[in-house]
N, C-alpha and C. Protein backbone atom coordinates (compact mmCIF):
# COMPACT_ATOMS: atom_id res chain seq x y z
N UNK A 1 -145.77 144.20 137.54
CA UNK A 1 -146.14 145.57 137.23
C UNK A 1 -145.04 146.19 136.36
N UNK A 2 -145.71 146.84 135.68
CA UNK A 2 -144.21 147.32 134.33
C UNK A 2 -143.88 148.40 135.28
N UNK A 3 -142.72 148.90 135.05
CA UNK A 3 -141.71 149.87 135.04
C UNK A 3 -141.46 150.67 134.19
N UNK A 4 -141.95 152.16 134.78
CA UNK A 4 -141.87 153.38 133.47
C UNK A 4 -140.98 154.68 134.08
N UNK A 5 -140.08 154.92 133.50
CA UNK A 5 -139.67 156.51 134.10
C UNK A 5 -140.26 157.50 133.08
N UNK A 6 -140.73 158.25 133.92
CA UNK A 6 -141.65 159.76 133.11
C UNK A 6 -140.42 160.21 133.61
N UNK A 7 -140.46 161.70 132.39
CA UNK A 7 -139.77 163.20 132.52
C UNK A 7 -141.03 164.00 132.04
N UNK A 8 -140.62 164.79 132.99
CA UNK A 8 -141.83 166.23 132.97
C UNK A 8 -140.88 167.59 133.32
N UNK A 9 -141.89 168.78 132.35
CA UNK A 9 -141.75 169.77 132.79
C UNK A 9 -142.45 170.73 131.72
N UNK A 10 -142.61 171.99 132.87
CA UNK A 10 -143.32 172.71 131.75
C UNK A 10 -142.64 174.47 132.14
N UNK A 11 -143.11 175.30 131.12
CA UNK A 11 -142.42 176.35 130.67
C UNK A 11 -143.53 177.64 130.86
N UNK A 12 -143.10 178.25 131.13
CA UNK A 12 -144.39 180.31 131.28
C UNK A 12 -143.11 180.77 130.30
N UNK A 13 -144.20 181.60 129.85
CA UNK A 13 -143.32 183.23 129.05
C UNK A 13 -144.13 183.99 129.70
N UNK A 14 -143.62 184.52 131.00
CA UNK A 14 -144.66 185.71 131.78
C UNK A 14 -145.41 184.65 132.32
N UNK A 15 -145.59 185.04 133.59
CA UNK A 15 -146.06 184.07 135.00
C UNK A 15 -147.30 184.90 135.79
N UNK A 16 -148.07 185.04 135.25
CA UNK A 16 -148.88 184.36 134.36
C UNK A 16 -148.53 184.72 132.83
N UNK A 17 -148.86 183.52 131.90
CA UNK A 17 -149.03 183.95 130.52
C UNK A 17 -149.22 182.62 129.77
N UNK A 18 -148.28 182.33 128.53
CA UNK A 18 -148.28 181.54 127.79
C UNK A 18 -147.54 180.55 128.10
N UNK A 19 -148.05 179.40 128.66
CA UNK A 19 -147.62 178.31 129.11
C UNK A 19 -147.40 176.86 128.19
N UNK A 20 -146.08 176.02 128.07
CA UNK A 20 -145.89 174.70 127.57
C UNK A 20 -145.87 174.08 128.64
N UNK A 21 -145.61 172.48 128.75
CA UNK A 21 -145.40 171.40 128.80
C UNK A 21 -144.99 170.37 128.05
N UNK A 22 -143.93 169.48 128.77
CA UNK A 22 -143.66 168.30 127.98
C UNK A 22 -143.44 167.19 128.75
N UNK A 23 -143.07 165.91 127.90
CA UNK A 23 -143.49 164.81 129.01
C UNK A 23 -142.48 163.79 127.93
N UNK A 24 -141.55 163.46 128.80
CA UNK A 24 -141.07 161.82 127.77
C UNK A 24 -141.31 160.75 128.53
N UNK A 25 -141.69 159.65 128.32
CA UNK A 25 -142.07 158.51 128.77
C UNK A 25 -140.97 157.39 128.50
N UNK A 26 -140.47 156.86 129.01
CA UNK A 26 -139.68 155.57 128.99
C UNK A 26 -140.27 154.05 129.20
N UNK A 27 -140.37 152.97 128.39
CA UNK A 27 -140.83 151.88 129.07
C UNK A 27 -139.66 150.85 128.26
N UNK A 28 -138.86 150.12 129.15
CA UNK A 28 -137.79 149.65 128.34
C UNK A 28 -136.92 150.40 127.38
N UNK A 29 -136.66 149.85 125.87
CA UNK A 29 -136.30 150.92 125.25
C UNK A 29 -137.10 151.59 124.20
N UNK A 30 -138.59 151.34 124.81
CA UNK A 30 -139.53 152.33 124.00
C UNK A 30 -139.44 154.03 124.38
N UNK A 31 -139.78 154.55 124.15
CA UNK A 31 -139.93 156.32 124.14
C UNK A 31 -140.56 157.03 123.37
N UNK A 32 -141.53 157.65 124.37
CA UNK A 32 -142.41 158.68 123.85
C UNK A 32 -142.75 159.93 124.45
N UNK A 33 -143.10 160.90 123.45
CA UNK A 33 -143.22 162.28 124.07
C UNK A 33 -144.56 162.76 123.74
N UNK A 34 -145.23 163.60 124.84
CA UNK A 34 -146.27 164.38 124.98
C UNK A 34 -145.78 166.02 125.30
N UNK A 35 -146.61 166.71 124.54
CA UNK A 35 -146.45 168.22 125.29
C UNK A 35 -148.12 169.08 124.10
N UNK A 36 -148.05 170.35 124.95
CA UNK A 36 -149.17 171.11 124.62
C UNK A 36 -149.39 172.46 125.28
N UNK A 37 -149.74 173.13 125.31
CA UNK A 37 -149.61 174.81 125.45
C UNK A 37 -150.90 175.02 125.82
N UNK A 38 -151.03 175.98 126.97
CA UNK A 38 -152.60 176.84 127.77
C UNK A 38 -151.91 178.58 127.36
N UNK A 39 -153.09 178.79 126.79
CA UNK A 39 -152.79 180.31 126.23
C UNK A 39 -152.69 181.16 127.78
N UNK A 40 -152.79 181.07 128.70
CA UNK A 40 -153.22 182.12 130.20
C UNK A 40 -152.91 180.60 131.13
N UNK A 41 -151.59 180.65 131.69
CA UNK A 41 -151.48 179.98 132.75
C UNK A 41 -150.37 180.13 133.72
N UNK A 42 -149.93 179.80 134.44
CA UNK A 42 -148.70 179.91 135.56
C UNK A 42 -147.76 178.36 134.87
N UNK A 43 -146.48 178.70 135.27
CA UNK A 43 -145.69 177.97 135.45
C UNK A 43 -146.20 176.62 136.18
N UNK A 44 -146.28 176.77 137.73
CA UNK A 44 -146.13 175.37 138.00
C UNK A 44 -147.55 174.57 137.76
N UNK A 45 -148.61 175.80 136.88
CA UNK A 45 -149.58 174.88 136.91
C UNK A 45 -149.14 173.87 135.39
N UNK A 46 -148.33 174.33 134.70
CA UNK A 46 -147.65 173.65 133.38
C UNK A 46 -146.98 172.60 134.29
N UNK A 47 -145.98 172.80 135.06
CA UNK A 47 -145.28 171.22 135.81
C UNK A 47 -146.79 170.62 136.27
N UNK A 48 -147.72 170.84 136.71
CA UNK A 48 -148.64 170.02 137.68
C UNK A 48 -149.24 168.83 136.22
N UNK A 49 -149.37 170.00 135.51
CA UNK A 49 -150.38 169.69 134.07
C UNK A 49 -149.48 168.44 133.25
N UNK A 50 -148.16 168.93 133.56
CA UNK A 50 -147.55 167.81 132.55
C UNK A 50 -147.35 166.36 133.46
N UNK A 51 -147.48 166.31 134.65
CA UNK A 51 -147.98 164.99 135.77
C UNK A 51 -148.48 164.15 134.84
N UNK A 52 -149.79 165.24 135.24
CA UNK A 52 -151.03 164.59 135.12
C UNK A 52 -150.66 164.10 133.89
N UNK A 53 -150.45 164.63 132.80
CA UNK A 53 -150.94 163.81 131.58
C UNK A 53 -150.16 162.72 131.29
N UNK A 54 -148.99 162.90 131.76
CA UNK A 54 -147.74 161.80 131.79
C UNK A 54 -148.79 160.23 131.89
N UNK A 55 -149.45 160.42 133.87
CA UNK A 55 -149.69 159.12 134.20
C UNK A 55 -151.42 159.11 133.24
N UNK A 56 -151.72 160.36 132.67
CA UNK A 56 -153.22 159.64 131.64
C UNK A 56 -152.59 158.76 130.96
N UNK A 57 -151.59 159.02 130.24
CA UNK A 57 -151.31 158.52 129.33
C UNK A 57 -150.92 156.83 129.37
N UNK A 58 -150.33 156.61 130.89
CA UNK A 58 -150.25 155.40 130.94
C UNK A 58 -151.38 154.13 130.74
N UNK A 59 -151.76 153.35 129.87
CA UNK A 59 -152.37 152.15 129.74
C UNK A 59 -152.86 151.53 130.69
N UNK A 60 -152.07 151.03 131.76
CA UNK A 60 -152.44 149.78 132.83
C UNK A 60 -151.60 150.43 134.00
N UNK A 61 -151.93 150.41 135.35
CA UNK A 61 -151.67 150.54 136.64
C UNK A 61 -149.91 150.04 136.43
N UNK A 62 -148.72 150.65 136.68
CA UNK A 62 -147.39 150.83 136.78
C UNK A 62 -146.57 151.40 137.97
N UNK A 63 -145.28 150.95 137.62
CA UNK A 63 -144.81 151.90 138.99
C UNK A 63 -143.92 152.59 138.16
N UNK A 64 -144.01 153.72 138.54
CA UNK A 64 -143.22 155.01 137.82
C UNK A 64 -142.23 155.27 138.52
N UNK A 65 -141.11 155.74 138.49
CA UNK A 65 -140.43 156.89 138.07
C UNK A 65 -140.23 158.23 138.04
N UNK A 66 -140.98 159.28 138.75
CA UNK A 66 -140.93 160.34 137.67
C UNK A 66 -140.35 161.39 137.83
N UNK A 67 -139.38 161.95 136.92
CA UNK A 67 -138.54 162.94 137.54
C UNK A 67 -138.94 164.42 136.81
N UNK A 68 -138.56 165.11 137.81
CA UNK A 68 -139.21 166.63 137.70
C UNK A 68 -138.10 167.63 138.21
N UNK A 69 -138.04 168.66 137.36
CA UNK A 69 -137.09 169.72 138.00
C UNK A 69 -137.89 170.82 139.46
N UNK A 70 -139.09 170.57 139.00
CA UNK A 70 -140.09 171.38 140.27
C UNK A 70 -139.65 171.11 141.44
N UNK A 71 -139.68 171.71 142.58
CA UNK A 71 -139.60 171.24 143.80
C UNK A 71 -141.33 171.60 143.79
N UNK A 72 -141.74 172.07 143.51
CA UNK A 72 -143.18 172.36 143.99
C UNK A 72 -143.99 171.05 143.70
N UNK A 73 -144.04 170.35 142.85
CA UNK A 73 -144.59 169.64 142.61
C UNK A 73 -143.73 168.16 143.71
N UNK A 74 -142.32 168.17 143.16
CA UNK A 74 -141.55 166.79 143.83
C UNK A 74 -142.10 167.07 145.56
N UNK A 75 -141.54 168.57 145.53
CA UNK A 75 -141.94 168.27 147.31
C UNK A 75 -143.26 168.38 148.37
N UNK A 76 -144.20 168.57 147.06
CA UNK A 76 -145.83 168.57 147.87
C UNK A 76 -145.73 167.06 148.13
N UNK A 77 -144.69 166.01 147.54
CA UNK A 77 -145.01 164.28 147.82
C UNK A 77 -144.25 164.10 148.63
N UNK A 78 -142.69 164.33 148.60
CA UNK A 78 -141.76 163.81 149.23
C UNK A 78 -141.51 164.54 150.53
N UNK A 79 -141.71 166.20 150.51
CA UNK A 79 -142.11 166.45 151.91
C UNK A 79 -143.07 166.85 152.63
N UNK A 80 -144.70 165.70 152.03
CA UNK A 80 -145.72 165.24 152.59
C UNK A 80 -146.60 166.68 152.85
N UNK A 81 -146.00 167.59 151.97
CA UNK A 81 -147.18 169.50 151.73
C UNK A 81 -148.58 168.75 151.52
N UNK A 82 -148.93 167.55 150.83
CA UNK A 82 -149.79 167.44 149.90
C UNK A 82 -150.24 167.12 150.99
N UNK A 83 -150.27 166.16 151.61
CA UNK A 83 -151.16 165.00 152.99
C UNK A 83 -151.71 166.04 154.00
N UNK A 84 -150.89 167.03 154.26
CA UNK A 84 -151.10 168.45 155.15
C UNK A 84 -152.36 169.13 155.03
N UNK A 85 -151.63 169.28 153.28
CA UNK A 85 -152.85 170.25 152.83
C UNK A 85 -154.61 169.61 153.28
N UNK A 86 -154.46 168.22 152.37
CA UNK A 86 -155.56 167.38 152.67
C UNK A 86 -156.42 167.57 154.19
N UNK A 87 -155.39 167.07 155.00
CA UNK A 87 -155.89 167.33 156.62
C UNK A 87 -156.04 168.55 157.05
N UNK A 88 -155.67 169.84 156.44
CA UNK A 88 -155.79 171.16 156.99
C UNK A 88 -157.02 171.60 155.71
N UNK A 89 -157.64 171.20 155.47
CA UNK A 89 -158.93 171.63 154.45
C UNK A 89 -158.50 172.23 152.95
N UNK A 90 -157.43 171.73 152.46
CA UNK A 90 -156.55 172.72 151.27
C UNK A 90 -156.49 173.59 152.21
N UNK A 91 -155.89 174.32 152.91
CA UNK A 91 -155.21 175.00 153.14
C UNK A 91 -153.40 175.01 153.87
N UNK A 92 -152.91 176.30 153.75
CA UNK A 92 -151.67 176.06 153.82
C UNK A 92 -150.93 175.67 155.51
N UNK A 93 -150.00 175.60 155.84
CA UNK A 93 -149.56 175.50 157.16
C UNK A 93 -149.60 177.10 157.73
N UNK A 94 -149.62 178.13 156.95
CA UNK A 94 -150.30 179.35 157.20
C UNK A 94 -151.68 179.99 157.20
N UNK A 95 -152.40 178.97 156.74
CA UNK A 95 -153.79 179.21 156.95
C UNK A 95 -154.39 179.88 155.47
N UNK A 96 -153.59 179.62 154.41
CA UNK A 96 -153.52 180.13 153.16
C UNK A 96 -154.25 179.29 152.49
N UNK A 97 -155.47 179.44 151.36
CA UNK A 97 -155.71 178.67 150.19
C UNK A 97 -154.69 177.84 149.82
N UNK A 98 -154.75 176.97 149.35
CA UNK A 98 -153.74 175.99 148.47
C UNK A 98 -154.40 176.53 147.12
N UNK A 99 -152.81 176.90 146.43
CA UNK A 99 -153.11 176.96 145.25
C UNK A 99 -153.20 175.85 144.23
N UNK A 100 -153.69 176.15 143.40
CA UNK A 100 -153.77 174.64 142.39
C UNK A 100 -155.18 173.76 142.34
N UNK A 101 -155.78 173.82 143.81
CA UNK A 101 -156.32 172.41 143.96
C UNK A 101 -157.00 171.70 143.07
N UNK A 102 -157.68 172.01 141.80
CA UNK A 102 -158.21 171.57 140.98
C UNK A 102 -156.79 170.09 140.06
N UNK A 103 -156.25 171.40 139.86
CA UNK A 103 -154.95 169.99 139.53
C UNK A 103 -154.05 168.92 140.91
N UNK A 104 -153.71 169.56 141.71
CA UNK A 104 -153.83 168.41 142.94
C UNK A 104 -154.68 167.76 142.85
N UNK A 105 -156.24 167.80 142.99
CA UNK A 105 -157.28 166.55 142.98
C UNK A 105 -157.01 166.09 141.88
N UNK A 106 -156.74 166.17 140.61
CA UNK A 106 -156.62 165.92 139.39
C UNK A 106 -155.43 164.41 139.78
N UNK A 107 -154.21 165.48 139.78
CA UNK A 107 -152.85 164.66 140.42
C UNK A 107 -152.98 163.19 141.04
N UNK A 108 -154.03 163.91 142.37
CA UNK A 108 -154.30 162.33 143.39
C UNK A 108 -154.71 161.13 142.71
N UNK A 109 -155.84 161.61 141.60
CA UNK A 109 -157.02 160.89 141.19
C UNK A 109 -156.06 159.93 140.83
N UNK A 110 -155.37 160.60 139.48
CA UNK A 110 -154.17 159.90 138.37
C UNK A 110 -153.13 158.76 139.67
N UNK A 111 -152.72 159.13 140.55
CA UNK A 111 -152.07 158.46 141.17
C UNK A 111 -152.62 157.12 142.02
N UNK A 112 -153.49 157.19 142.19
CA UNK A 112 -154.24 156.36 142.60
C UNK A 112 -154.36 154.97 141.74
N UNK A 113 -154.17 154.82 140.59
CA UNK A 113 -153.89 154.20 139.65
C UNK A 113 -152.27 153.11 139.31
N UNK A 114 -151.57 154.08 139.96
CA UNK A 114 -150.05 153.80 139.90
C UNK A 114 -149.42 153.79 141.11
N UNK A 115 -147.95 153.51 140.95
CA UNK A 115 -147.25 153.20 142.50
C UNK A 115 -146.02 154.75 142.04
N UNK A 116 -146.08 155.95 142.38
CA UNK A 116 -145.39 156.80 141.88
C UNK A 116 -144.04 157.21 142.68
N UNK A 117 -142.80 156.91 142.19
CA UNK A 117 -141.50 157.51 143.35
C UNK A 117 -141.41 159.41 142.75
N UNK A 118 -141.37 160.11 142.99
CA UNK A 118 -140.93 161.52 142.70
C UNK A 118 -139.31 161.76 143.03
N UNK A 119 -138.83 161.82 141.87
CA UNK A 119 -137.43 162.18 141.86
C UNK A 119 -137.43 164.05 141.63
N UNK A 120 -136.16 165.01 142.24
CA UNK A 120 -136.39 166.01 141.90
C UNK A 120 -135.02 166.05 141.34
N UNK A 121 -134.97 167.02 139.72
CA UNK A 121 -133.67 166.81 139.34
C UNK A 121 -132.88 168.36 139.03
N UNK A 122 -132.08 168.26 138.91
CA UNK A 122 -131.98 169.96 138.02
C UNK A 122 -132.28 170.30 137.23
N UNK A 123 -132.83 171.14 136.75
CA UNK A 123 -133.30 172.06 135.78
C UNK A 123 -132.28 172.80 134.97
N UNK A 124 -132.47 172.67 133.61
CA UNK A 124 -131.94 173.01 132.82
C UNK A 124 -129.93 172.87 132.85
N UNK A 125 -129.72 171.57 133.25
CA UNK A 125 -128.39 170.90 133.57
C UNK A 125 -127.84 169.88 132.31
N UNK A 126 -127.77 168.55 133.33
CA UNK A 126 -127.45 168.19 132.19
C UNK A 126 -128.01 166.56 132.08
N UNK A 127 -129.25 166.73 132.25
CA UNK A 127 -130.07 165.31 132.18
C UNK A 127 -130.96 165.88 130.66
N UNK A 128 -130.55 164.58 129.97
CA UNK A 128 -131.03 164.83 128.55
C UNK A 128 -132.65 165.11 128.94
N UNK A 129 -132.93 164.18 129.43
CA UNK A 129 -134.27 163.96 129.40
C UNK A 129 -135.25 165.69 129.73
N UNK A 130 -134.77 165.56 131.01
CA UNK A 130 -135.12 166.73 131.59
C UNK A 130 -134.75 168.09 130.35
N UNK A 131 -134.15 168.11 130.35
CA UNK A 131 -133.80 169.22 128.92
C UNK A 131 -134.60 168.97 127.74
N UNK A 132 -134.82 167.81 127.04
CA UNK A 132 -136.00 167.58 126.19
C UNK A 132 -137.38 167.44 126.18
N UNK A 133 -138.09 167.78 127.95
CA UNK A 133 -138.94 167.93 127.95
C UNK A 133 -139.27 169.57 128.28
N UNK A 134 -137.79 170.14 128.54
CA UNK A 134 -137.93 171.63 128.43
C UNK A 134 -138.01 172.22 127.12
N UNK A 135 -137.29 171.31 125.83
CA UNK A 135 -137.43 171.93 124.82
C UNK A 135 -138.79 171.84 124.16
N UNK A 136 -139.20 170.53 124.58
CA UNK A 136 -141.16 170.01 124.02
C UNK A 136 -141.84 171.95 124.81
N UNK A 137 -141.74 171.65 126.02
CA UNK A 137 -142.91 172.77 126.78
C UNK A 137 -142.29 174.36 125.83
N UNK A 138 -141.02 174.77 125.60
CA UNK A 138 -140.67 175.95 124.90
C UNK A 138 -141.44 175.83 123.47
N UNK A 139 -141.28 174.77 122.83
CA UNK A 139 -141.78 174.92 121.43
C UNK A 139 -143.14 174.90 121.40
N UNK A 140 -143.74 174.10 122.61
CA UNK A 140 -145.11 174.60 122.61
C UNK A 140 -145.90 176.11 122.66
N UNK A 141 -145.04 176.85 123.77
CA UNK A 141 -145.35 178.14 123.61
C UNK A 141 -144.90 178.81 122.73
N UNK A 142 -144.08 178.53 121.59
CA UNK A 142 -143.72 178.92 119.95
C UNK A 142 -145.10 179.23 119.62
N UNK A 143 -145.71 177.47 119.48
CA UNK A 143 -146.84 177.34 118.50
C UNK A 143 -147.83 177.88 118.71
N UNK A 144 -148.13 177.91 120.06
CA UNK A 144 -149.41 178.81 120.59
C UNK A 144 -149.41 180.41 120.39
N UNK A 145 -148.27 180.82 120.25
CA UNK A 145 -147.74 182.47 119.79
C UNK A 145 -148.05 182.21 118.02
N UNK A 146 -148.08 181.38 117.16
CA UNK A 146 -147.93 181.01 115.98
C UNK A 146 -149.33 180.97 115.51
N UNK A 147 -150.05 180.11 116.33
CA UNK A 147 -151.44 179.25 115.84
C UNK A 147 -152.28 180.65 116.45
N UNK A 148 -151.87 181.45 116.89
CA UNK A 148 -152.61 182.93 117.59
C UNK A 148 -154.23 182.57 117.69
């Protein structure tokens, strides 16, 4: 099974508002980047969004990698929010809607495909990667302010 590390992340100007994403992909010493802009969206639905497209993008069933500055996203996996949600009907451990669920089911679908570890990293520090997929999701919401 190949070995890929994704970087993700995505960007709001106003939460709700004009939302980027970006995505670098690693496979050996290949590298590639994805990103794209929702004129009306939230922040972490830009981290959820840039997941997803990370593992579309993958070709053939892999084990990833993927590191994210979100805790929202790293810790719906790593501290098992997501499996909860599932067994409590989407809803929260407060009896709350889960927000998102359209991209969570989205998320699962994509994963289902792959063997995924969730790394959570800092934000805006000093991991190149992570910083160049902050600069992909910023310039996206440039262009979408641009392309009006």
């Amino acid at each position: 099974m190949n070995k890929v590390d994704i970087y993700t992340d995505g960007a709001c100007s106003g939460n709700p508002g004009v939302g980027g994403w970006g995505v670098v992909l690693i496979y050996k010493t290949a590298q590639k980047e994805l990103s794209g802009y929702d004129k009306q969206t939230t922040n972490n639905r830009m981290e959820m969004f840039a997941v997803i497209q990370a593992l579309r993008a993958l070709k053939k069933s892999c084990e990833v990698t993927l590191y994210t500055d979100s805790a929202y996203v790293a810790d719906a996996f790593n501290k098992k929010w997501l499996e909860a949600w599932q067994k409590n009907g989407w809803k929260t451990s407060g009896n709350a809607d889960v927000k998102n669920v359209d991209l969570w089911k989205a998320l699962l679908y994509e994963l289902n495909m792959h063997e995924v570890t969730f790394v959570k990293v800092k934000g805006h520090a000093d991991n190149e990667f992570n910083n160049r997929c902050d600069c992909l999701a910023r310039a996206e919401i440039d262009k979408c302010r641009s392309d009006g």
